[in-house]
Protein backbone atom coordinates (compact mmCIF):
# COMPACT_ATOMS: atom_id res chain seq x y z
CA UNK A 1 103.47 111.13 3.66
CA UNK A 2 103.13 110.85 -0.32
CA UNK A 3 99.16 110.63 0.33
CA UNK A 4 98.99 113.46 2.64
CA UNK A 5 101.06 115.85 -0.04
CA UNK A 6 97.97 114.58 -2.60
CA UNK A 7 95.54 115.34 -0.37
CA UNK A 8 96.95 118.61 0.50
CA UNK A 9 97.26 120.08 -3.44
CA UNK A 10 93.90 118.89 -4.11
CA UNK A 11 92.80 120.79 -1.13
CA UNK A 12 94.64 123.64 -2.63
CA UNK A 13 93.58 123.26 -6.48
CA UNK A 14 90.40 123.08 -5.13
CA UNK A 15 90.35 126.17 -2.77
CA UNK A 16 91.73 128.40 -5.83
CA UNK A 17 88.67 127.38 -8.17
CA UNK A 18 86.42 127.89 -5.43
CA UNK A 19 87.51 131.44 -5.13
CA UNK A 20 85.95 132.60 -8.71
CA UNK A 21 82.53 131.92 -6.87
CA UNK A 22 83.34 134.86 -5.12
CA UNK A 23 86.03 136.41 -6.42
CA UNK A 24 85.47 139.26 -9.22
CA UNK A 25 87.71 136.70 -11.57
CA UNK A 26 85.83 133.85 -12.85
CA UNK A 27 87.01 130.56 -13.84
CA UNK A 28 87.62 131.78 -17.11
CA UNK A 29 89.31 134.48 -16.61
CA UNK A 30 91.50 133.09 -14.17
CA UNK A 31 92.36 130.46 -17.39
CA UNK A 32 92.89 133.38 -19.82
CA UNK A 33 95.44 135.12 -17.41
CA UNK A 34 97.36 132.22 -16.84
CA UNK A 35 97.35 131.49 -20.48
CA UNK A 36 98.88 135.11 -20.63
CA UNK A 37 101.33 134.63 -17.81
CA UNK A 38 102.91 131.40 -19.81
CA UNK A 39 103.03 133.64 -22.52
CA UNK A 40 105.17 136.30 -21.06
CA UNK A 41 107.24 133.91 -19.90
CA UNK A 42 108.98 134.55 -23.13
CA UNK A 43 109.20 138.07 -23.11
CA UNK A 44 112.72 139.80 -23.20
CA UNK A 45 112.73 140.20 -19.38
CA UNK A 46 111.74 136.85 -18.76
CA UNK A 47 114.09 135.21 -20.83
CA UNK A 48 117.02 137.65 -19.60
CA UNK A 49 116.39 136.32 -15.85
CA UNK A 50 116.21 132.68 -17.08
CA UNK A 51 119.57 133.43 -19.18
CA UNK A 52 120.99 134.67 -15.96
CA UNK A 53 120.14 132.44 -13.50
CA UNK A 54 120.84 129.59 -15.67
CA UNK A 55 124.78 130.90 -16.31
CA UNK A 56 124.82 132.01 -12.58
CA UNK A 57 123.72 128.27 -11.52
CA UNK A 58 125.59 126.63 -14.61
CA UNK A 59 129.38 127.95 -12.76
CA UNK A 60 127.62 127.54 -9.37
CA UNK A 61 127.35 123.80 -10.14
CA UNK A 62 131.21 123.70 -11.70
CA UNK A 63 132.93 124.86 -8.71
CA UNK A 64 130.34 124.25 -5.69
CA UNK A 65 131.49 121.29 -3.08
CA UNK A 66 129.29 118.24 -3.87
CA UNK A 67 129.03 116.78 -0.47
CA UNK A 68 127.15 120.20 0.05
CA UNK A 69 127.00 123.21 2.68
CA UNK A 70 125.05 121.95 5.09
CA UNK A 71 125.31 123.44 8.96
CA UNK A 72 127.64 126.69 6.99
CA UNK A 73 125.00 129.06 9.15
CA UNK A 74 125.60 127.35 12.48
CA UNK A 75 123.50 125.85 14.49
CA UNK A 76 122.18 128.92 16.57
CA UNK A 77 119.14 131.08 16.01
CA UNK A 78 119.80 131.55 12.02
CA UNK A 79 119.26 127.40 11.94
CA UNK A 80 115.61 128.07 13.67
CA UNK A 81 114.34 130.45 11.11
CA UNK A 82 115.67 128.31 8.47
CA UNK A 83 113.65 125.26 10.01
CA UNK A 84 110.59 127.90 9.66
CA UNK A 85 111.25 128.73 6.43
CA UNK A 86 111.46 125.14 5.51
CA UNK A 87 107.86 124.58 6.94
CA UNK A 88 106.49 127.74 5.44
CA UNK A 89 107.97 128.03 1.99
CA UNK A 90 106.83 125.30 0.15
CA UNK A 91 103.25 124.58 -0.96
CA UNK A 92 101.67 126.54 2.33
CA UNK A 93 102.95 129.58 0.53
CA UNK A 94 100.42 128.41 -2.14
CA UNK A 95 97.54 128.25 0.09
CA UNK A 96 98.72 131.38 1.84
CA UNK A 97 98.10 133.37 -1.62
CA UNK A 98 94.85 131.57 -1.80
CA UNK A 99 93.88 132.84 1.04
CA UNK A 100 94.69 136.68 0.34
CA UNK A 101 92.92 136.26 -2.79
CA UNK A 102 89.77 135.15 -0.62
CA UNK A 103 90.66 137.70 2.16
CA UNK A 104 90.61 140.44 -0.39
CA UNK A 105 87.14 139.58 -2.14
CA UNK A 106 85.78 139.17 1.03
CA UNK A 107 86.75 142.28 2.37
CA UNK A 108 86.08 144.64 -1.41
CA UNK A 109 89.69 145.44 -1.39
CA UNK A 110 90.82 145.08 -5.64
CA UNK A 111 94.40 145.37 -4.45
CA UNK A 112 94.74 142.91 -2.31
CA UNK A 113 92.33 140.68 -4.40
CA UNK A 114 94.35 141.49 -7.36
CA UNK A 115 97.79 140.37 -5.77
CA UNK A 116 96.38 137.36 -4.17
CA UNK A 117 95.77 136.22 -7.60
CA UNK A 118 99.09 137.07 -9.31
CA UNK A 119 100.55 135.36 -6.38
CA UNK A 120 98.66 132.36 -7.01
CA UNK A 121 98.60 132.14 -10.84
CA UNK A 122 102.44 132.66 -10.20
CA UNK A 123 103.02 129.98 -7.80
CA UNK A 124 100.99 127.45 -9.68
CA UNK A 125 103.15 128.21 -12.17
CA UNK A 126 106.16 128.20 -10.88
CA UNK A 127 105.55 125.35 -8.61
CA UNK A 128 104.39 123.25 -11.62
CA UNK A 129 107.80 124.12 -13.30
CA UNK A 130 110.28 123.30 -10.63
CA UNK A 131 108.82 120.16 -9.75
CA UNK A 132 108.45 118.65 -13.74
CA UNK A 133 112.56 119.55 -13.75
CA UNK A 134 112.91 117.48 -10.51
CA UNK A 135 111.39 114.93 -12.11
CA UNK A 136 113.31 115.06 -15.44
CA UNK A 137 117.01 115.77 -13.61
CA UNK A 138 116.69 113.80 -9.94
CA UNK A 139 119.09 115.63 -8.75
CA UNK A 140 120.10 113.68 -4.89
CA UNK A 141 119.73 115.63 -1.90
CA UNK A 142 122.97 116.89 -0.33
CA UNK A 143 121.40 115.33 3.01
CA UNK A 144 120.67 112.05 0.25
CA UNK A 145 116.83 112.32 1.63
CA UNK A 146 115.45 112.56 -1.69
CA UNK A 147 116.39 112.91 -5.54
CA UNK A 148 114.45 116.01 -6.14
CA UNK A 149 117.04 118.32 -5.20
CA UNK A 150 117.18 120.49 -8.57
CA UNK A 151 115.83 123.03 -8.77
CA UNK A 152 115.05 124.60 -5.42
CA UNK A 153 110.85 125.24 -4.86
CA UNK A 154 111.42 127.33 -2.26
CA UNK A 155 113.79 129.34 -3.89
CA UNK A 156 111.63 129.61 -6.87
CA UNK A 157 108.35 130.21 -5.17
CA UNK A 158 109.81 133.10 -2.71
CA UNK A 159 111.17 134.42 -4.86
CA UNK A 160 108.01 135.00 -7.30
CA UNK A 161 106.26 136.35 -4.55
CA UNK A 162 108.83 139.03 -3.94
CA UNK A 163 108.51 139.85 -7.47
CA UNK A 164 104.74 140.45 -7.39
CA UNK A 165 104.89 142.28 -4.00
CA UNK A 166 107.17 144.25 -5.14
CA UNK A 167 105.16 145.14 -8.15
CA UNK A 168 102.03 145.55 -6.09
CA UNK A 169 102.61 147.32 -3.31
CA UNK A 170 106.15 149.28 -4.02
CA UNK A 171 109.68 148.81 -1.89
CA UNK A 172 107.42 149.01 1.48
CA UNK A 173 106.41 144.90 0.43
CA UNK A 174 109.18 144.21 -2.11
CA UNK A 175 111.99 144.81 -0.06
CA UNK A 176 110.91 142.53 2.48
CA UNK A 177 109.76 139.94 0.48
CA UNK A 178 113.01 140.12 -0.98
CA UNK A 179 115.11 139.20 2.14
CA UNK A 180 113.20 136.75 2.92
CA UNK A 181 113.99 134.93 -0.52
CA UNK A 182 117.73 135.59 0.02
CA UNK A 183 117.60 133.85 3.32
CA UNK A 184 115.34 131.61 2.29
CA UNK A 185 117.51 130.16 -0.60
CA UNK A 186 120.54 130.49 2.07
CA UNK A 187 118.37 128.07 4.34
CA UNK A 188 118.01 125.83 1.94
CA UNK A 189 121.63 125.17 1.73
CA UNK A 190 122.62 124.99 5.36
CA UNK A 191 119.57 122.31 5.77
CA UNK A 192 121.57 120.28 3.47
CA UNK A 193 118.16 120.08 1.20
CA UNK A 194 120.07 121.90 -1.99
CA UNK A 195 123.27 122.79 -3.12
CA UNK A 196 123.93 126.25 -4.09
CA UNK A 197 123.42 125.87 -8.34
CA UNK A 198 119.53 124.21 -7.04
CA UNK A 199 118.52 127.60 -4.72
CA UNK A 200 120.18 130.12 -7.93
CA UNK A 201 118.59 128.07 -10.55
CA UNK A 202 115.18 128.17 -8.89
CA UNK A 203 115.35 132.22 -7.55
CA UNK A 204 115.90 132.62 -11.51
CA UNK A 205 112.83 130.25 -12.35
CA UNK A 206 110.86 132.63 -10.07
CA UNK A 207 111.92 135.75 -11.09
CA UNK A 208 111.12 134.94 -14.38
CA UNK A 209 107.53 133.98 -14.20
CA UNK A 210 107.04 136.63 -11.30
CA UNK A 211 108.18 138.94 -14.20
CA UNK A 212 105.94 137.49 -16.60
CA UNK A 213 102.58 137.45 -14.18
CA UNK A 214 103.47 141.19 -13.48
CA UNK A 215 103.80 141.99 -17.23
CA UNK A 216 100.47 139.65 -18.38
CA UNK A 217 98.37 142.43 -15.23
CA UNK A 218 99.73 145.46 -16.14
CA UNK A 219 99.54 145.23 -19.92
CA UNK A 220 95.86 144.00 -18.89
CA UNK A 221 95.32 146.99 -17.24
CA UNK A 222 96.32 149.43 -19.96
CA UNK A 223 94.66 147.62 -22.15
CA UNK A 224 91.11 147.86 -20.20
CA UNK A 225 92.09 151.56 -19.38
CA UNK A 226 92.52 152.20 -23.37
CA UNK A 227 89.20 150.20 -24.83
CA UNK A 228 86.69 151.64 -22.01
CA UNK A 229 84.38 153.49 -24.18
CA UNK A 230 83.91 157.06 -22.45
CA UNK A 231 80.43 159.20 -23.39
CA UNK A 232 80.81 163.10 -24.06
CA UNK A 233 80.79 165.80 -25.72
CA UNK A 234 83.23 168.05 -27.43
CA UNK A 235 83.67 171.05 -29.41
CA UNK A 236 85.50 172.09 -32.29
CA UNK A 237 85.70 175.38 -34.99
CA UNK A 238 85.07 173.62 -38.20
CA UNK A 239 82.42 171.24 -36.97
CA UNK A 240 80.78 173.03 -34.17
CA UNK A 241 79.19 170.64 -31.02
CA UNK A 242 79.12 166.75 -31.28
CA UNK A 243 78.79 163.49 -29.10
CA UNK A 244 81.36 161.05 -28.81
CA UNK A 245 81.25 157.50 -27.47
């Protein structure tokens, strides 16, 4: 299993370079916007959703059960969809944003494009974040199948995505995207994978560099929109016709 998780994020690493053969954003430029992403990550909006999340989780982890919450959803049709998001959440959500970032170069659409890459400069991101703090806390499992139960990925990484969406394509995406990280978090706990202070510590890690990606595009944007040198001419009383660049 540990080889076929390496094999599968170096399919993935791979796939995401691959696209700036294609895409509109070359290599470098898909370096310089991640290098702007980390740095919004400490912008006031950021750091107010880390702040949050990490007092939210902080009296989450005081007064949750530590045996856990697993089964607190039943084990009817809710369990099922929280199986699915279990098998869909994690790193195929990755290669998922991957692929809308090929699907829109392929097909000339700049929105889609555009979001495909936020979503995967976010989820690189974020994904790279929650798993060097499972690493440094080892955190058991409620279920005790692993110690990498802090914080939750597929917490974090849904709830990026709903972020960006949201940001993208207005309430139509974001709202959405945004139930499916509630439940998703929710379905981490009754799987007996997290405990409640893991799924509200990583929602916050993924707001927060959702936020940041968001922030690092637009400001891009205006920035392009304000430097684009525009040819013309004008008019004026004192000094009569002239050309402007």
């Amino acid at each position: 299993m540990p080889g076929r998780n390496k094999l599968i994020r170096g399919c993935f690493f791979s796939l995401i370079f691959l696209l700036s053969s294609f895409s509109s954003v070359s290599a470098g430029d898909f370096l310089h916007f991640m290098g702007k992403d980390f740095h919004e990550l400490f912008s006031t909006r950021s750091l107010l959703a880390t702040g949050l999340g990490g007092s939210a989780g902080s009296a989450a982890f005081m007064l949750e059960d530590k045996s856990g919450y697993e089964g607190f959803m039943g084990n009817g049709f809710l369990r099922d969809y929280a199986e699915v998001c279990d098998a869909a959440f994690g790193l195929p959500l990755l290669g998922a944003s991957s692929i809308m970032w090929a699907g829109g170069a392929l097909a000339n659409s700049n929105g889609i494009e555009n979001a495909g890459q936020m979503l995967t400069e976010g989820l690189l991101i974020t994904y790279g974040m929650t798993g060097v703090l499972k690493l440094a806390t080892a955190r058991t499992r409620p279920d005790g199948s692993g110690a990498d139960s802090f914080p939750s990925g597929h917490s974090a990484g849904t709830a990026c995505a709903a972020v960006i969406l949201w940001d993208r394509f207005g309430p139509g995406a974001g709202i959405p995207a945004t139930a499916v990280a509630v439940f998703t978090a929710l379905s981490r706990v009754t799987l007996g994978k997290h405990f409640p202070s893991d799924v509200i510590a990583g929602a916050a890690i993924g707001i927060s560099v959702g936020l940041a990606v968001t922030k690092a595009h637009n400001d891009d944007s205006n920035s392009s929109r304000l430097v684009q040198p525009t040819p013309g001419i004008q008019w004026s009383s004192p000094g009569g016709f002239g050309v402007y660049f």
